[in-house]
C-alpha atoms as a PDB file:
ATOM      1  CA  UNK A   1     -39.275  -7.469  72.534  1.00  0.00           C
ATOM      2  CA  UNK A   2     -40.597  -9.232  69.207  1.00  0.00           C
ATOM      3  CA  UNK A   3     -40.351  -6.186  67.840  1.00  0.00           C
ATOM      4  CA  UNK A   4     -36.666  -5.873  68.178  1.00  0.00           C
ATOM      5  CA  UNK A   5     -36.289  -9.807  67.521  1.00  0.00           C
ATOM      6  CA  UNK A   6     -38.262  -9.243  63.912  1.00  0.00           C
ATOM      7  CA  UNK A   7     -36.647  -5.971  63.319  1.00  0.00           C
ATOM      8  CA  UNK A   8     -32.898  -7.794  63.615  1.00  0.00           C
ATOM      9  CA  UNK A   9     -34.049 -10.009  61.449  1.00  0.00           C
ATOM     10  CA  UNK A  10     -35.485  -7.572  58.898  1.00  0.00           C
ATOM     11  CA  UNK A  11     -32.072  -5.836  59.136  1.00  0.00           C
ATOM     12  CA  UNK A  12     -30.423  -9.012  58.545  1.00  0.00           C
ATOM     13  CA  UNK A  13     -32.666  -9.699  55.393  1.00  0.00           C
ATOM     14  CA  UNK A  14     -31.883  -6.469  54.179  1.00  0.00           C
ATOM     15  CA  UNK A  15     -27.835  -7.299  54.454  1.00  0.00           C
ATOM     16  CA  UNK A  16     -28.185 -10.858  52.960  1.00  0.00           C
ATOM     17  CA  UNK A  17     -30.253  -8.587  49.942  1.00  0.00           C
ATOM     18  CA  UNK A  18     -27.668  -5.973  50.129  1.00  0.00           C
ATOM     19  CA  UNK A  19     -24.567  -8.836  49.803  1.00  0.00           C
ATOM     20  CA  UNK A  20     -26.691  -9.869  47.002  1.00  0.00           C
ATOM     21  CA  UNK A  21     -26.992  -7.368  45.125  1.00  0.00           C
ATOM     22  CA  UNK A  22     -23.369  -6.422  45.046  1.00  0.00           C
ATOM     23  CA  UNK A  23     -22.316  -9.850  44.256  1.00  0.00           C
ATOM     24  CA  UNK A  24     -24.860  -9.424  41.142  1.00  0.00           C
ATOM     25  CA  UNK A  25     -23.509  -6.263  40.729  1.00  0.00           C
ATOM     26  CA  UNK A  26     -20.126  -7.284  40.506  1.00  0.00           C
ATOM     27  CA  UNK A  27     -21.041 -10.033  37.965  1.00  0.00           C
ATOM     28  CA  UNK A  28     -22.437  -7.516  35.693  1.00  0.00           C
ATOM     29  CA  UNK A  29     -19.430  -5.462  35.976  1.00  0.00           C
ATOM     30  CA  UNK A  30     -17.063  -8.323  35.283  1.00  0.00           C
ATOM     31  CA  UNK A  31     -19.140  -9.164  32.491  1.00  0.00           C
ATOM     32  CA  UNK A  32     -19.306  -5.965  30.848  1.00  0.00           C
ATOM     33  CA  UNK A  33     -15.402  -5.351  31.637  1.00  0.00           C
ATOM     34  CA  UNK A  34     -15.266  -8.948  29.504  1.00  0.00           C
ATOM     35  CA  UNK A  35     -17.322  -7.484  26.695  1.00  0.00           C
ATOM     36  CA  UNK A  36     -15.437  -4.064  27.278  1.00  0.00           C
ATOM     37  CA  UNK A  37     -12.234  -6.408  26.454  1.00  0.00           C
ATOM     38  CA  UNK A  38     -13.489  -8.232  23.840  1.00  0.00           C
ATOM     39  CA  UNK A  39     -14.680  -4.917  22.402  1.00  0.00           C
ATOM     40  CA  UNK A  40     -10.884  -3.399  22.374  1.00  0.00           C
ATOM     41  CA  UNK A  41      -9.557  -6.746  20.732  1.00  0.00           C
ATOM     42  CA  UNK A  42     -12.226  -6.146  17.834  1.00  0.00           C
ATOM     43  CA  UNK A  43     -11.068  -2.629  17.581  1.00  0.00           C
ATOM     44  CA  UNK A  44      -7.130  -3.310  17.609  1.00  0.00           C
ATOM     45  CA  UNK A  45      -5.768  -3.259  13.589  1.00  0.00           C
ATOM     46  CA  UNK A  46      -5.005  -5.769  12.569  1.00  0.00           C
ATOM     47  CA  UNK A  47      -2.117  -6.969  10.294  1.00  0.00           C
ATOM     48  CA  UNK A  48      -1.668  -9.611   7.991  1.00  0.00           C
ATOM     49  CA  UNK A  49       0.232 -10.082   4.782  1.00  0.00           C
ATOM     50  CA  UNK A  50      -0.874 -10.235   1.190  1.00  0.00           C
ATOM     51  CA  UNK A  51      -1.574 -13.628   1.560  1.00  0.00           C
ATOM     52  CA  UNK A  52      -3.282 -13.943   4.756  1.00  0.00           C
ATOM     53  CA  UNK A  53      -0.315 -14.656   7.302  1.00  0.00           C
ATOM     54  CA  UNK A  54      -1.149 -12.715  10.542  1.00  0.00           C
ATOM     55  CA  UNK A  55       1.616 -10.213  11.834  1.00  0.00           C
ATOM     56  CA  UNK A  56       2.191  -8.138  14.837  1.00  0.00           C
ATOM     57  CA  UNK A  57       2.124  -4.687  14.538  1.00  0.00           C
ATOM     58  CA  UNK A  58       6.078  -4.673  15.156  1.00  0.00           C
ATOM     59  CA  UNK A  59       6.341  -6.913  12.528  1.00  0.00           C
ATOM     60  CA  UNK A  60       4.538  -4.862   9.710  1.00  0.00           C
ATOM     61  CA  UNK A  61       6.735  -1.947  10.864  1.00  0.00           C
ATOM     62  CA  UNK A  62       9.673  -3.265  10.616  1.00  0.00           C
ATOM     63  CA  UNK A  63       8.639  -4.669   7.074  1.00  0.00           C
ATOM     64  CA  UNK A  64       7.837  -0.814   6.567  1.00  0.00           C
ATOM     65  CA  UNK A  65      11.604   0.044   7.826  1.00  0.00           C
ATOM     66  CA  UNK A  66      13.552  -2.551   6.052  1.00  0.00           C
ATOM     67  CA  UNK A  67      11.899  -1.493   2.669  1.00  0.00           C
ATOM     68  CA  UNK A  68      13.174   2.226   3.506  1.00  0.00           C
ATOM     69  CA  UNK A  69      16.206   1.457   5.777  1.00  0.00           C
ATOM     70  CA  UNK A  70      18.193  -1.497   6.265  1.00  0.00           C
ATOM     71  CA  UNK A  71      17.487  -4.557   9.131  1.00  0.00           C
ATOM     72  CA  UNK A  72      19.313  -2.986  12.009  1.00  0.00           C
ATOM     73  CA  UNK A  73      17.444   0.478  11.682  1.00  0.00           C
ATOM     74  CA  UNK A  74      14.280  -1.474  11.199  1.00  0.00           C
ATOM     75  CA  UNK A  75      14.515  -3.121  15.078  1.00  0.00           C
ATOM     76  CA  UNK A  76      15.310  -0.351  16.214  1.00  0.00           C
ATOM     77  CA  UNK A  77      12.174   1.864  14.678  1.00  0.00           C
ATOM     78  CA  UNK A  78      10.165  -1.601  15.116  1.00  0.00           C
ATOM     79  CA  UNK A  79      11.031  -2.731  18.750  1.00  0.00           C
ATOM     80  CA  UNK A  80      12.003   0.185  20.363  1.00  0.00           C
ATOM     81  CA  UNK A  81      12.942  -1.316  23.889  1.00  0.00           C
ATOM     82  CA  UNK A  82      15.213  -4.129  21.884  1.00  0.00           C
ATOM     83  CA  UNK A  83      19.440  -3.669  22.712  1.00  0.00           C
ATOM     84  CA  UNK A  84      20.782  -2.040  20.082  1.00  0.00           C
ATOM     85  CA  UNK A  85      23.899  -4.432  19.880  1.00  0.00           C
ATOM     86  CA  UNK A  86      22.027  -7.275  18.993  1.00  0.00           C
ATOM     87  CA  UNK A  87      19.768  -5.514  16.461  1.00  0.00           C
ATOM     88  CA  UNK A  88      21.723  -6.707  13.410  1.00  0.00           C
ATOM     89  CA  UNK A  89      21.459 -10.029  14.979  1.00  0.00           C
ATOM     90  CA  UNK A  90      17.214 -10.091  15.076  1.00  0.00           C
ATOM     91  CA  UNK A  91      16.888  -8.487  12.065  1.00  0.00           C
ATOM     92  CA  UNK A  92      18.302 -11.764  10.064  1.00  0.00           C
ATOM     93  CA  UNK A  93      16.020 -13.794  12.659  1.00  0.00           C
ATOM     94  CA  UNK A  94      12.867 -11.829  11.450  1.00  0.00           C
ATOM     95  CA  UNK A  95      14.197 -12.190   7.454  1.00  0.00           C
ATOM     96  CA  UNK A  96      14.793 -15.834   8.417  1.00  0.00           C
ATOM     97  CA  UNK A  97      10.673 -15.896   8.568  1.00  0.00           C
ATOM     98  CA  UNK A  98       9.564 -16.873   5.063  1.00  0.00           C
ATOM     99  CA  UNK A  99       6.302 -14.836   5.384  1.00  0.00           C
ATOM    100  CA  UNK A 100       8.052 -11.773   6.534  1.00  0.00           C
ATOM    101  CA  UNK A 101      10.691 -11.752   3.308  1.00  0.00           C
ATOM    102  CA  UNK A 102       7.500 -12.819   1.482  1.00  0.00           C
ATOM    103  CA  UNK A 103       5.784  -9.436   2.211  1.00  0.00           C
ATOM    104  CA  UNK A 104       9.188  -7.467   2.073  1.00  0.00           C
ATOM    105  CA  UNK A 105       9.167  -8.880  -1.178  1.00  0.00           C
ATOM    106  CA  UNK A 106       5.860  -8.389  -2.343  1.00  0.00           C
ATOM    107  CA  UNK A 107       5.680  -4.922  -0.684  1.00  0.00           C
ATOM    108  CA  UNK A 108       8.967  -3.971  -2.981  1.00  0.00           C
ATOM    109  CA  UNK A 109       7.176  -5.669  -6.091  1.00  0.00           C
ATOM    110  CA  UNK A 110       4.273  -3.428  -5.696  1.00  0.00           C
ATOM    111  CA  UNK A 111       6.303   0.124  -5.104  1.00  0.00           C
ATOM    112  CA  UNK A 112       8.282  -0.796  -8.160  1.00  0.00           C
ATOM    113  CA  UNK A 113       4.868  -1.183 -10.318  1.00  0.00           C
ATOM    114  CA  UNK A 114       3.889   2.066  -9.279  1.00  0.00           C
ATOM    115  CA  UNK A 115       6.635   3.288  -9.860  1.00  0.00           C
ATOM    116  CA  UNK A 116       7.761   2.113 -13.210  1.00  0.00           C
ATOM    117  CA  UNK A 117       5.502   3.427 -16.293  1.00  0.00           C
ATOM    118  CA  UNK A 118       3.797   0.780 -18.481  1.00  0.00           C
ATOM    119  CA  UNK A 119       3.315   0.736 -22.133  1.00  0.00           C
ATOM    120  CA  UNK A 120      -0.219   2.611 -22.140  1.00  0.00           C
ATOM    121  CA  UNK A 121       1.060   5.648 -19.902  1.00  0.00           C
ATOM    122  CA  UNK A 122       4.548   5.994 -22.063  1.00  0.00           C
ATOM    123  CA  UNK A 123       2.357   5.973 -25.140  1.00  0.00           C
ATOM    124  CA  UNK A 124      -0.425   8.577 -23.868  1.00  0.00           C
ATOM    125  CA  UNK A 125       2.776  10.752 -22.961  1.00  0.00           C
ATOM    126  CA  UNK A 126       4.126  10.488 -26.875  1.00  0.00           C
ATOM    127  CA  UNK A 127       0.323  11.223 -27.484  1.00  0.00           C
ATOM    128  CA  UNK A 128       0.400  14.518 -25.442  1.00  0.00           C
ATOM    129  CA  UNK A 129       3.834  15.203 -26.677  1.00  0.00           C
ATOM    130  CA  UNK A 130       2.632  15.169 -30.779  1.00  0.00           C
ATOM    131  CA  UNK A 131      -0.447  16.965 -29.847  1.00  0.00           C
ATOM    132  CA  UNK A 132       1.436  19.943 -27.601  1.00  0.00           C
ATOM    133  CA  UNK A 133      -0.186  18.912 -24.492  1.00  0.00           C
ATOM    134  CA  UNK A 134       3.309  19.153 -22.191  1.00  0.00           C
ATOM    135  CA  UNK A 135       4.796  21.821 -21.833  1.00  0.00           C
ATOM    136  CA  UNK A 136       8.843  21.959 -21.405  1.00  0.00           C
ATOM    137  CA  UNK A 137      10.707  22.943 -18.177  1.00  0.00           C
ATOM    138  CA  UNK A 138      10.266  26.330 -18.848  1.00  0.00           C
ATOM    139  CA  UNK A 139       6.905  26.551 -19.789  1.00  0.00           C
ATOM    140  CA  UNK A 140       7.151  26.246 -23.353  1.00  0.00           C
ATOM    141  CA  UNK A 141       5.308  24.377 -25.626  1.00  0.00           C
ATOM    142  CA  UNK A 142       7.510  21.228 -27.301  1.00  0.00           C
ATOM    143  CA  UNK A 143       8.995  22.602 -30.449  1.00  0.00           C
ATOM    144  CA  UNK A 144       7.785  20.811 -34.253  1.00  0.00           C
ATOM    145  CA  UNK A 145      10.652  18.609 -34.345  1.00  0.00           C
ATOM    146  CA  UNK A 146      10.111  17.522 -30.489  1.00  0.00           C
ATOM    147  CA  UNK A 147       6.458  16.671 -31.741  1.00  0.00           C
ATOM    148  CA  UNK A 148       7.727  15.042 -34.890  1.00  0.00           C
ATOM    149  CA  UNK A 149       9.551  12.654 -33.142  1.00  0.00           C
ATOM    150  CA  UNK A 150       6.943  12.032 -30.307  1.00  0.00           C
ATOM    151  CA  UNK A 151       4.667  11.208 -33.519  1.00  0.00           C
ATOM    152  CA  UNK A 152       7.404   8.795 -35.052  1.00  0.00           C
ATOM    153  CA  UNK A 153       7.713   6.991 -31.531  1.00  0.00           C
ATOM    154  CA  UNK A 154       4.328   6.608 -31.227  1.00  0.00           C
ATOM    155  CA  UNK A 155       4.217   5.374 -34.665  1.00  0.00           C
ATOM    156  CA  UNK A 156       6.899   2.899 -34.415  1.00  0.00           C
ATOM    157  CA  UNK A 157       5.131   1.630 -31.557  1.00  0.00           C
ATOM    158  CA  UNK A 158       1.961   1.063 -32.598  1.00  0.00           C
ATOM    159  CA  UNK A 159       2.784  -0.243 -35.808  1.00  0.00           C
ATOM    160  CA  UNK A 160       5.247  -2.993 -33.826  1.00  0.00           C
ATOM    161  CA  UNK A 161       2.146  -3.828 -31.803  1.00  0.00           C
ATOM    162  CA  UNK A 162       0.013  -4.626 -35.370  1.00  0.00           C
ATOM    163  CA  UNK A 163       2.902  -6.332 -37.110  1.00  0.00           C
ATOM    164  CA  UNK A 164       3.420  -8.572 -33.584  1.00  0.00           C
ATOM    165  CA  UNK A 165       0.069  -9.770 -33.828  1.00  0.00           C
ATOM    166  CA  UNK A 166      -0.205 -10.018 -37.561  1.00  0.00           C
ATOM    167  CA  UNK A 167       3.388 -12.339 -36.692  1.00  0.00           C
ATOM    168  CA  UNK A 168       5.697 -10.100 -38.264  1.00  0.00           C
ATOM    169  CA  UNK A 169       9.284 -10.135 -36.772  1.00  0.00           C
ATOM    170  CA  UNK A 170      11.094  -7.236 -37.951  1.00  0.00           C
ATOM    171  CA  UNK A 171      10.100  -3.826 -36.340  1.00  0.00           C
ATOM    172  CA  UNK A 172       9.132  -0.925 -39.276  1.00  0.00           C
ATOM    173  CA  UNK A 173      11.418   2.299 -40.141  1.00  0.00           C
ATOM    174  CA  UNK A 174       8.879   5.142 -39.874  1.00  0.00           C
ATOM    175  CA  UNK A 175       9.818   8.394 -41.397  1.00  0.00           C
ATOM    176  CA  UNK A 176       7.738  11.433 -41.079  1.00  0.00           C
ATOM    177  CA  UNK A 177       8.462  14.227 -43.066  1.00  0.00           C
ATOM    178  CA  UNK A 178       6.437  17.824 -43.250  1.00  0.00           C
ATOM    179  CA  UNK A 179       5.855  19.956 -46.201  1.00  0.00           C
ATOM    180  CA  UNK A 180       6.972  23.496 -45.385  1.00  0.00           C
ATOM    181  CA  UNK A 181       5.682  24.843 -48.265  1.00  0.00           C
ATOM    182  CA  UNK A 182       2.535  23.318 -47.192  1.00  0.00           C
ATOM    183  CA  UNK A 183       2.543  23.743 -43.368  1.00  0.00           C
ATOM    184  CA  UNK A 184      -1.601  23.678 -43.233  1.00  0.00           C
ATOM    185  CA  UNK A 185      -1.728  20.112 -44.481  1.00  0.00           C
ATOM    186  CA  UNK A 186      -0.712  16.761 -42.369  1.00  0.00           C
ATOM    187  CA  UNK A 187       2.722  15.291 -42.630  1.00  0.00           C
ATOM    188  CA  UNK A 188       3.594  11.937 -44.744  1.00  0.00           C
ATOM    189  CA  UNK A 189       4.152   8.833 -43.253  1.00  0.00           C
ATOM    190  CA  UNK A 190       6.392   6.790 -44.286  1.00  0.00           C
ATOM    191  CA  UNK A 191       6.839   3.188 -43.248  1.00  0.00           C
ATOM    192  CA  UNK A 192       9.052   0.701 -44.293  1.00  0.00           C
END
């Protein structure tokens, strides 16, 4: 009879152990399921503008949207689940946020940079012009007189830069003429 008395209570340590364990168990789950969490979060993009604001994913689309589109479109692309009616409506409450016409702003800014060519690449293209680098529409090489006045823009401009900094106002007449009876040699310039 002891027997059975110590076995029951060896079963009975071996439950309490067992409850143990899975309560342990389940602690280490929930804690890894925490970390699992915490792991996503870290791995979620995040958005922000240019100078630091934070912005929902929605938000940065619809910034996206208006730049292409207009506000209405934009809900509709960014929130997809919002009523169509009042789309027009939250589209002025989202350009209402200064940080979101902020970004639309500087976002429009920066397309427009890229966009636009500055003073170095319009001169490299007179450069390539002159020198026969670019080729026409049709393949063909720029004729003389295309070159000759790629050269004279390209002069004009580069003599305005040296007379700007030497603080002369009036821009230069440049006049470039060729020799045909010479074509081997360089052409004259001229500047007035």
């Amino acid at each position: 009879m002891n027997q059975g008395i110590t076995g029951g209570v060896n079963e009975m340590e071996e439950i309490k152990n067992l409850a143990a364990a899975e309560k342990e168990e389940e602690k280490i789950t929930k804690k890894s399921s925490n970390n699992n969490r915490q792991a996503i979060k870290a791995n979620r993009i995040s958005f922000s503008t240019h100078d630091g604001h934070a912005l929902t994913p929605a938000e940065s689309l619809f910034i996206d949207e208006y730049i292409k589109t207009n506000g209405r479109q934009a809900v509709l692309k960014a929130y997809p689940n919002r009523n169509p009616n009042g789309a027009a409506q939250y589209a002025q409450e989202l350009l209402n946020r200064p940080y979101i016409t902020s970004e639309i702003n500087y976002r429009l800014a920066q397309s427009r940079d890229a966009a636009i060519a500055d003073a170095k690449e319009i001169m490299q293209y007179f450069t390539d012009v002159m020198r026969g680098k670019i080729n026409d529409q049709f393949g063909l090489e720029a004729s003389l007189g295309e070159r000759t006045k790629a050269a004279q823009e390209l002069a004009k401009r580069t003599i305005d830069i040296e007379n700007r900094l030497a603080g002369k106002e009036q821009p230069p007449e440049v006049k470039i003429t060729l020799d045909w009876a010479r074509p081997t040699e360089v052409a004259k310039v001229e500047v007035k």
